[in-house]
PDB file of N, CA and C in Angstrom:
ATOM      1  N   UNK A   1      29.350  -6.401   4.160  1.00  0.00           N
ATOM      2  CA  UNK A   1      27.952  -6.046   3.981  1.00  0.00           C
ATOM      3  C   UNK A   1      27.083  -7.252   4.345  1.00  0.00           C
ATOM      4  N   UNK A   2      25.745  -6.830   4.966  1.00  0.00           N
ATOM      5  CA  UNK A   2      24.717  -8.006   5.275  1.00  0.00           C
ATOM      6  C   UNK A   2      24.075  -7.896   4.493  1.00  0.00           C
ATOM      7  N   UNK A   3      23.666  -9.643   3.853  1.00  0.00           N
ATOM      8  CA  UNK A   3      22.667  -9.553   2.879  1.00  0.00           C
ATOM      9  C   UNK A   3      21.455 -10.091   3.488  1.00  0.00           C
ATOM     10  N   UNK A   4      20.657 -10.036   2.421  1.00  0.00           N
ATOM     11  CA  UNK A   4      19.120 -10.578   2.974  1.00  0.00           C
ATOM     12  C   UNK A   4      19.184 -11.618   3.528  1.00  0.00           C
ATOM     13  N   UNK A   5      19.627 -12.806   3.430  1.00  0.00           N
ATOM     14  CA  UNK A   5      19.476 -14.624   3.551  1.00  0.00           C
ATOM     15  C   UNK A   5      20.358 -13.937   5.075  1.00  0.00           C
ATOM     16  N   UNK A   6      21.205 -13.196   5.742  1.00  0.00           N
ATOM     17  CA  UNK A   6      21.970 -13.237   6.937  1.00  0.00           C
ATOM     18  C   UNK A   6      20.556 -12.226   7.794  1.00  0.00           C
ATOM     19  N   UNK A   7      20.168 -11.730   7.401  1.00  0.00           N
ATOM     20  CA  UNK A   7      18.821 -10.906   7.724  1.00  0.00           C
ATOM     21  C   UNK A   7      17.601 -11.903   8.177  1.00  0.00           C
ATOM     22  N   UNK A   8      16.968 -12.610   7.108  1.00  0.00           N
ATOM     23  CA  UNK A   8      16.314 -13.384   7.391  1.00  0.00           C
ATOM     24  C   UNK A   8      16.466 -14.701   8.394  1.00  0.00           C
ATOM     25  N   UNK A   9      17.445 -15.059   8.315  1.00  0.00           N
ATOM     26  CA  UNK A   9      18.101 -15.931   9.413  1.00  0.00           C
ATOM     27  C   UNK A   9      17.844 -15.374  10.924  1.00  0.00           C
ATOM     28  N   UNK A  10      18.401 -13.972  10.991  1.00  0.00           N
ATOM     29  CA  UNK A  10      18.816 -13.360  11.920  1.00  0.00           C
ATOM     30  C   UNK A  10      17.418 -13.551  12.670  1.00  0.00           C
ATOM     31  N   UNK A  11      16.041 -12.848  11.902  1.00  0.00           N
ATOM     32  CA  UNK A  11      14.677 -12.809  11.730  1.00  0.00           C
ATOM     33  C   UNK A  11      14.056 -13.975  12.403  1.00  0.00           C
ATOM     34  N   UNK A  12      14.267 -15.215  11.645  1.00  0.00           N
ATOM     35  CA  UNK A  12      14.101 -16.485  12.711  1.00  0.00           C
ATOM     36  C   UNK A  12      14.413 -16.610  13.725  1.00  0.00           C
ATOM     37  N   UNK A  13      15.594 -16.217  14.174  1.00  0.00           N
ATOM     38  CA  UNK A  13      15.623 -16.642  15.825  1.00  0.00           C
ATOM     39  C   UNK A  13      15.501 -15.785  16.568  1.00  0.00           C
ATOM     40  N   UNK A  14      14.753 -14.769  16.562  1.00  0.00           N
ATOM     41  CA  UNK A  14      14.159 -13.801  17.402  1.00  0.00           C
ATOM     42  C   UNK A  14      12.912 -14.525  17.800  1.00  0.00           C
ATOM     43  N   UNK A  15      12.954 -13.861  19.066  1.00  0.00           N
ATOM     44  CA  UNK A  15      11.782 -14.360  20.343  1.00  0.00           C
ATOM     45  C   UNK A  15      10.316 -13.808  18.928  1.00  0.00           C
ATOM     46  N   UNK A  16       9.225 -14.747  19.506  1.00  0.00           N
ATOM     47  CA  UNK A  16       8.128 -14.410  18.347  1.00  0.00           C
ATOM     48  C   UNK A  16       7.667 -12.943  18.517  1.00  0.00           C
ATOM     49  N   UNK A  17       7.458 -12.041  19.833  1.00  0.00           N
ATOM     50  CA  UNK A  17       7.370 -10.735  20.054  1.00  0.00           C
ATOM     51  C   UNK A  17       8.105  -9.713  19.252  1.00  0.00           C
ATOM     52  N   UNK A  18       9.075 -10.382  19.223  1.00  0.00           N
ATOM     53  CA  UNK A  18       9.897  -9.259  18.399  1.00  0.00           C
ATOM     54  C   UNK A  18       9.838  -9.422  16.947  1.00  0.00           C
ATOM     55  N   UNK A  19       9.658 -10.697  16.704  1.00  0.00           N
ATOM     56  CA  UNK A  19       9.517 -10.198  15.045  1.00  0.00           C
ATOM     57  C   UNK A  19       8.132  -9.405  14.753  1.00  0.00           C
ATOM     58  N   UNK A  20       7.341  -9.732  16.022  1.00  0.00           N
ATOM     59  CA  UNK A  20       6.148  -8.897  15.262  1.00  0.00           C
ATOM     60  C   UNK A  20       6.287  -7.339  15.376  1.00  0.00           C
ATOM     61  N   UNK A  21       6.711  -7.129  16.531  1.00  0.00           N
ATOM     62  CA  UNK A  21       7.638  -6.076  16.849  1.00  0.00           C
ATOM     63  C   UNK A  21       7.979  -5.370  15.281  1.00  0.00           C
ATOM     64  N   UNK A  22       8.930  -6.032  15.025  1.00  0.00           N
ATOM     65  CA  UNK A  22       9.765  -5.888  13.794  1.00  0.00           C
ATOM     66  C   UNK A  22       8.625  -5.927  12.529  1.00  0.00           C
ATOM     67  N   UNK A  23       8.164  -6.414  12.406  1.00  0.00           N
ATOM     68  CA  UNK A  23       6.965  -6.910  10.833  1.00  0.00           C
ATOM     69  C   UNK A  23       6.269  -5.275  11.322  1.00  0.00           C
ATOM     70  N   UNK A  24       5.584  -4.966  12.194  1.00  0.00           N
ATOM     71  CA  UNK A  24       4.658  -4.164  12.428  1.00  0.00           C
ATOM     72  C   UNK A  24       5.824  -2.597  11.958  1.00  0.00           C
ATOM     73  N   UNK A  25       6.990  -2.221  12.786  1.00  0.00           N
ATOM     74  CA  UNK A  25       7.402  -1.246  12.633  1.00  0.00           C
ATOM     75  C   UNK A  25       7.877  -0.922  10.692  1.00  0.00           C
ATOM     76  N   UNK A  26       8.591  -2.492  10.200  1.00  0.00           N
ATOM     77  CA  UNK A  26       8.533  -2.383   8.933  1.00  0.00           C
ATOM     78  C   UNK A  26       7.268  -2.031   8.111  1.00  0.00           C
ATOM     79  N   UNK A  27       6.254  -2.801   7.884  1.00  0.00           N
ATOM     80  CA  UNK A  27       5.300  -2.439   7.521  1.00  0.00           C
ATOM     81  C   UNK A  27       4.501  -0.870   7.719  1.00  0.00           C
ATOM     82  N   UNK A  28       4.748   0.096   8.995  1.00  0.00           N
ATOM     83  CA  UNK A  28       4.558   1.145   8.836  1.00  0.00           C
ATOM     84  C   UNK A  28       5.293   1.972   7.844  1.00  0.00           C
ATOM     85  N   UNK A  29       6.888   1.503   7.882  1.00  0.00           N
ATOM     86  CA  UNK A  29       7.768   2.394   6.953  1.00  0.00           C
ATOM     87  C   UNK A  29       7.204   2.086   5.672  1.00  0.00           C
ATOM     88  N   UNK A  30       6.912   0.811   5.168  1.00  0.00           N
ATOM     89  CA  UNK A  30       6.577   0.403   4.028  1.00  0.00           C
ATOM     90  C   UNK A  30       5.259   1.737   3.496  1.00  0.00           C
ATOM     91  N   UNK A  31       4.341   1.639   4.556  1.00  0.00           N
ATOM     92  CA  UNK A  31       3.310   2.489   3.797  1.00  0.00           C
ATOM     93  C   UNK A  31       3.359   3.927   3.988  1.00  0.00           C
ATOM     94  N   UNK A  32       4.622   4.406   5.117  1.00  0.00           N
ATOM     95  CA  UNK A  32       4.530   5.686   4.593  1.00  0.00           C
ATOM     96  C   UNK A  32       5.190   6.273   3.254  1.00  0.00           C
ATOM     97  N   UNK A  33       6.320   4.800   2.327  1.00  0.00           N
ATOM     98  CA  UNK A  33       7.220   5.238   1.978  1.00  0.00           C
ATOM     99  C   UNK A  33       5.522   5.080  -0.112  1.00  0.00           C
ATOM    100  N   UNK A  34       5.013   4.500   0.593  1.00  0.00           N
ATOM    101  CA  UNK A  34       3.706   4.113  -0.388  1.00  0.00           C
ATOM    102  C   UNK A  34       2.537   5.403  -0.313  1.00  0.00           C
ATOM    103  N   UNK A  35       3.093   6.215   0.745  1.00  0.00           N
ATOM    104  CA  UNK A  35       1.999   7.715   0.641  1.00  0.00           C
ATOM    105  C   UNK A  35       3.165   8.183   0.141  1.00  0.00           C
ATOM    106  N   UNK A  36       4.428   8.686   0.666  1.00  0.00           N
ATOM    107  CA  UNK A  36       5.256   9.390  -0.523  1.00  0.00           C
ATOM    108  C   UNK A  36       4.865   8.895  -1.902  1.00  0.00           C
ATOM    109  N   UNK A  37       4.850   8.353  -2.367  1.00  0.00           N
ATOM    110  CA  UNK A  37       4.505   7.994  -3.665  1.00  0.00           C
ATOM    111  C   UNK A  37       3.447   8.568  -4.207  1.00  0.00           C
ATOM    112  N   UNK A  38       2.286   8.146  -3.967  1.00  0.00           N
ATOM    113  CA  UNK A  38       1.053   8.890  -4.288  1.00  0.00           C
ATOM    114  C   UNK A  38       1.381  10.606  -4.107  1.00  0.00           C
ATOM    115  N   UNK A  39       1.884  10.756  -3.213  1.00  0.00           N
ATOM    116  CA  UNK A  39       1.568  12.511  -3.047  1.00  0.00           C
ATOM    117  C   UNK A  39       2.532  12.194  -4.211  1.00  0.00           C
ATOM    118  N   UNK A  40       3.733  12.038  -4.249  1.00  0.00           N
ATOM    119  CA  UNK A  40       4.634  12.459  -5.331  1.00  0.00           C
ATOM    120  C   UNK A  40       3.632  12.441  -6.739  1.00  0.00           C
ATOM    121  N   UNK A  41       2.956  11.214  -6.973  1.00  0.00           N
ATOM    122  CA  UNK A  41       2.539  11.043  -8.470  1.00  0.00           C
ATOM    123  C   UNK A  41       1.514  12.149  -8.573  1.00  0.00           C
ATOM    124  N   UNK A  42       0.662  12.069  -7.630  1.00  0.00           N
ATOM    125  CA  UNK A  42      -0.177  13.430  -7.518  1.00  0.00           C
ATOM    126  C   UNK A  42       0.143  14.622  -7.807  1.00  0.00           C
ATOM    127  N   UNK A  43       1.371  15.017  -7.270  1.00  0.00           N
ATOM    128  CA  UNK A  43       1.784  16.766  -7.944  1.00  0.00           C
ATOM    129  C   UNK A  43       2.955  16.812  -8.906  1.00  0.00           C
ATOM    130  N   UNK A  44       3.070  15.658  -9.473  1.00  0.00           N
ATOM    131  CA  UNK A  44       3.844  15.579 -10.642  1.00  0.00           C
ATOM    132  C   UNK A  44       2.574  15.400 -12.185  1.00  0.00           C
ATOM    133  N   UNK A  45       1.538  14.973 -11.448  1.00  0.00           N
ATOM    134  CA  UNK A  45       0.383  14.316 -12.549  1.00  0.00           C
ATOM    135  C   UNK A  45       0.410  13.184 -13.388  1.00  0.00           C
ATOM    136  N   UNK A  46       1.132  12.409 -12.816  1.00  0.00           N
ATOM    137  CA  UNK A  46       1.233  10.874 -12.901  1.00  0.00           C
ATOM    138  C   UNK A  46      -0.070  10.147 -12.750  1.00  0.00           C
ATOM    139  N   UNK A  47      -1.294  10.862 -11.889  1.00  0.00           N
ATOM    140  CA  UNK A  47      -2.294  10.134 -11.883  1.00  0.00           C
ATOM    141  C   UNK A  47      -3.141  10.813 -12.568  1.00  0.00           C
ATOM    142  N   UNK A  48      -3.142  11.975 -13.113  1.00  0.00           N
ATOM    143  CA  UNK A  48      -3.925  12.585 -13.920  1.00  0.00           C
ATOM    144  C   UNK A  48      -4.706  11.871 -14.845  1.00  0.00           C
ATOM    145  N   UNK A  49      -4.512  11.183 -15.981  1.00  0.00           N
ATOM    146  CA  UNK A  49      -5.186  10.073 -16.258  1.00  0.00           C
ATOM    147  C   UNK A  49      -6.153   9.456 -15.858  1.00  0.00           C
ATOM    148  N   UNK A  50      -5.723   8.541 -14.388  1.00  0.00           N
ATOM    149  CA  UNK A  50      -6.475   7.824 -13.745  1.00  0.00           C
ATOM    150  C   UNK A  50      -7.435   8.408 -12.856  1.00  0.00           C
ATOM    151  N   UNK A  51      -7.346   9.530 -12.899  1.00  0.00           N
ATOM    152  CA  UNK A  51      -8.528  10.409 -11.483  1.00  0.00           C
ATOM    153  C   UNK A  51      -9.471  11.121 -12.717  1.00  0.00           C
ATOM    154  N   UNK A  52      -8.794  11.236 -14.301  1.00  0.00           N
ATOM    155  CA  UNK A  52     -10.101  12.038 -15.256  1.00  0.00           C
ATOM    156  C   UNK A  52     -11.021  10.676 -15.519  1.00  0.00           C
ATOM    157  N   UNK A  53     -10.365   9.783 -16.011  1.00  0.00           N
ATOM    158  CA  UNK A  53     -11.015   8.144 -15.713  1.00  0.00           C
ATOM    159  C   UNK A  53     -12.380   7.950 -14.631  1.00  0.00           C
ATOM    160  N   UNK A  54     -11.255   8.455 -13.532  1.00  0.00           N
ATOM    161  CA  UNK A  54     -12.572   7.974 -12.727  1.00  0.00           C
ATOM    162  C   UNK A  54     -13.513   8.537 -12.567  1.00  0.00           C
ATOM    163  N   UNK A  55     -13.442  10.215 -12.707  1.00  0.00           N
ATOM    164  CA  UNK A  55     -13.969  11.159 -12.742  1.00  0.00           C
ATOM    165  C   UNK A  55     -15.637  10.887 -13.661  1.00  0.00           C
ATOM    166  N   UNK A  56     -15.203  10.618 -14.865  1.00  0.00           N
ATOM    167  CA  UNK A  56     -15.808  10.213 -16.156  1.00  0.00           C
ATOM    168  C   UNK A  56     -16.583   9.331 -15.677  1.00  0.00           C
ATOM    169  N   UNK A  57     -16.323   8.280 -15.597  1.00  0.00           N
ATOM    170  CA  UNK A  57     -17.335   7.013 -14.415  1.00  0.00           C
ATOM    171  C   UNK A  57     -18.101   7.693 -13.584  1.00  0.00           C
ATOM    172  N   UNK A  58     -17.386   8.026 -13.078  1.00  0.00           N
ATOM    173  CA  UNK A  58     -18.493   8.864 -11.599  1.00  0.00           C
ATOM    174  C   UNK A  58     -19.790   9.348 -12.074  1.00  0.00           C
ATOM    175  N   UNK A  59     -19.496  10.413 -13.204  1.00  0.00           N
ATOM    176  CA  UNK A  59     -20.289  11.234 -14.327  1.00  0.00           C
ATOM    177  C   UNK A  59     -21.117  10.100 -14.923  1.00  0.00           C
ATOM    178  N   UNK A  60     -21.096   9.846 -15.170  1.00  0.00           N
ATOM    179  CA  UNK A  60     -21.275   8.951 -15.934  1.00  0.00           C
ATOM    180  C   UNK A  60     -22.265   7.187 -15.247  1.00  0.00           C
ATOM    181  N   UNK A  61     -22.313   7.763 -13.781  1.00  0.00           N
ATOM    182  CA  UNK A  61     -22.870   6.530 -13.347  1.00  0.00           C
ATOM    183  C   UNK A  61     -22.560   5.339 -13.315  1.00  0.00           C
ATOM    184  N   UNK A  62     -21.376   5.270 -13.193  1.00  0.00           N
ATOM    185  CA  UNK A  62     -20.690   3.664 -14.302  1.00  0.00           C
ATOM    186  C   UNK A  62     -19.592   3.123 -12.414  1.00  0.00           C
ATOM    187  N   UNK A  63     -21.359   3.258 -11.461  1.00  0.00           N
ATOM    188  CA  UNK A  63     -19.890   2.857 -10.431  1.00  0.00           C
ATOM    189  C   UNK A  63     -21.081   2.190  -9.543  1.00  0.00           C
ATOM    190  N   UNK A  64     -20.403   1.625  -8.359  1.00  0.00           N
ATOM    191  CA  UNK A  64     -21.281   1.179  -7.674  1.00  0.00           C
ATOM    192  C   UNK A  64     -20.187   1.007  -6.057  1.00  0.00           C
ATOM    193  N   UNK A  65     -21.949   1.240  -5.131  1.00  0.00           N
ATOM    194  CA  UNK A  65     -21.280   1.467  -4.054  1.00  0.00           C
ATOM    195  C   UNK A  65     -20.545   0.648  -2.917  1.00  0.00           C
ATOM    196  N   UNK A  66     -19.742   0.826  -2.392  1.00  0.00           N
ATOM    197  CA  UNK A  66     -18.706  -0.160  -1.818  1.00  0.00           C
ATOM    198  C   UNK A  66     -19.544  -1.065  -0.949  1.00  0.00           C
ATOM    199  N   UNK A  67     -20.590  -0.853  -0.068  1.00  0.00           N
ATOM    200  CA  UNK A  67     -21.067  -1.838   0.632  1.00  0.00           C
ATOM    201  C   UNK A  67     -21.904  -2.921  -0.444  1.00  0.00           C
ATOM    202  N   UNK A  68     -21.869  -2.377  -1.450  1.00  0.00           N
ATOM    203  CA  UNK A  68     -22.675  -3.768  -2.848  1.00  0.00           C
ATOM    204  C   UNK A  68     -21.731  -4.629  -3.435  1.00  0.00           C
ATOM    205  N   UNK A  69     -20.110  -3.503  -3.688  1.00  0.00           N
ATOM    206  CA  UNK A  69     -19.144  -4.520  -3.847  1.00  0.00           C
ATOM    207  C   UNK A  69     -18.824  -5.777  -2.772  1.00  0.00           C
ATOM    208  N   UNK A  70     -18.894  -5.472  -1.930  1.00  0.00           N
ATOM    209  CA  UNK A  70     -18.723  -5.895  -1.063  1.00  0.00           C
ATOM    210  C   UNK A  70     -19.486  -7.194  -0.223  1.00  0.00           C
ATOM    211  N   UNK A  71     -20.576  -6.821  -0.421  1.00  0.00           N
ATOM    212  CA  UNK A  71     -21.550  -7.782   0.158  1.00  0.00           C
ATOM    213  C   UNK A  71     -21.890  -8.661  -0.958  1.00  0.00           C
ATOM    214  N   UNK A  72     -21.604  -8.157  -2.201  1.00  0.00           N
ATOM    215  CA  UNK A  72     -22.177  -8.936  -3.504  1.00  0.00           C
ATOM    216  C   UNK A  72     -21.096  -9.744  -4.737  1.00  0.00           C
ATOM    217  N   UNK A  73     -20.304  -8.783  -4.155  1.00  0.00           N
ATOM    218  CA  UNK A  73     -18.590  -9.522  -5.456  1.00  0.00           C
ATOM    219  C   UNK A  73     -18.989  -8.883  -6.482  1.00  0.00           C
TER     220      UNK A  73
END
């Protein structure tokens, strides 16, 4: 079996194209495997909680809009 430290090695001596190559194709798997998740918590109601939360805020006026976060901290 290959472990990580024979992986990462491997990782270094690739031409610099290819690791980005490599970083870029990982990183897609990474976030589709990060939308499975959400949909999963979503129709299980794992976020139920956190969306009546926000919901409540919303209602509630208790928010502010992203270009103020943003421009203001």
């Amino acid at each position: 079996m290959i472990t990580s430290r024979e992986i990462e090695k491997a990782i270094h001596q690739l031409p610099k194209e290819e690791k980005w190559d490599l970083l870029h194709r990982f990183s897609e798997g990474l976030w589709e495997d990060w939308d499975r998740q959400i949909a999963e918590d979503l129709s299980t109601g794992k976020l139920d909680g956190i969306l009546a939360e926000v919901r409540s805020d919303i209602a509630a006026g208790n928010t502010r809009s992203l270009d103020e976060v943003l421009n203001h901290g």
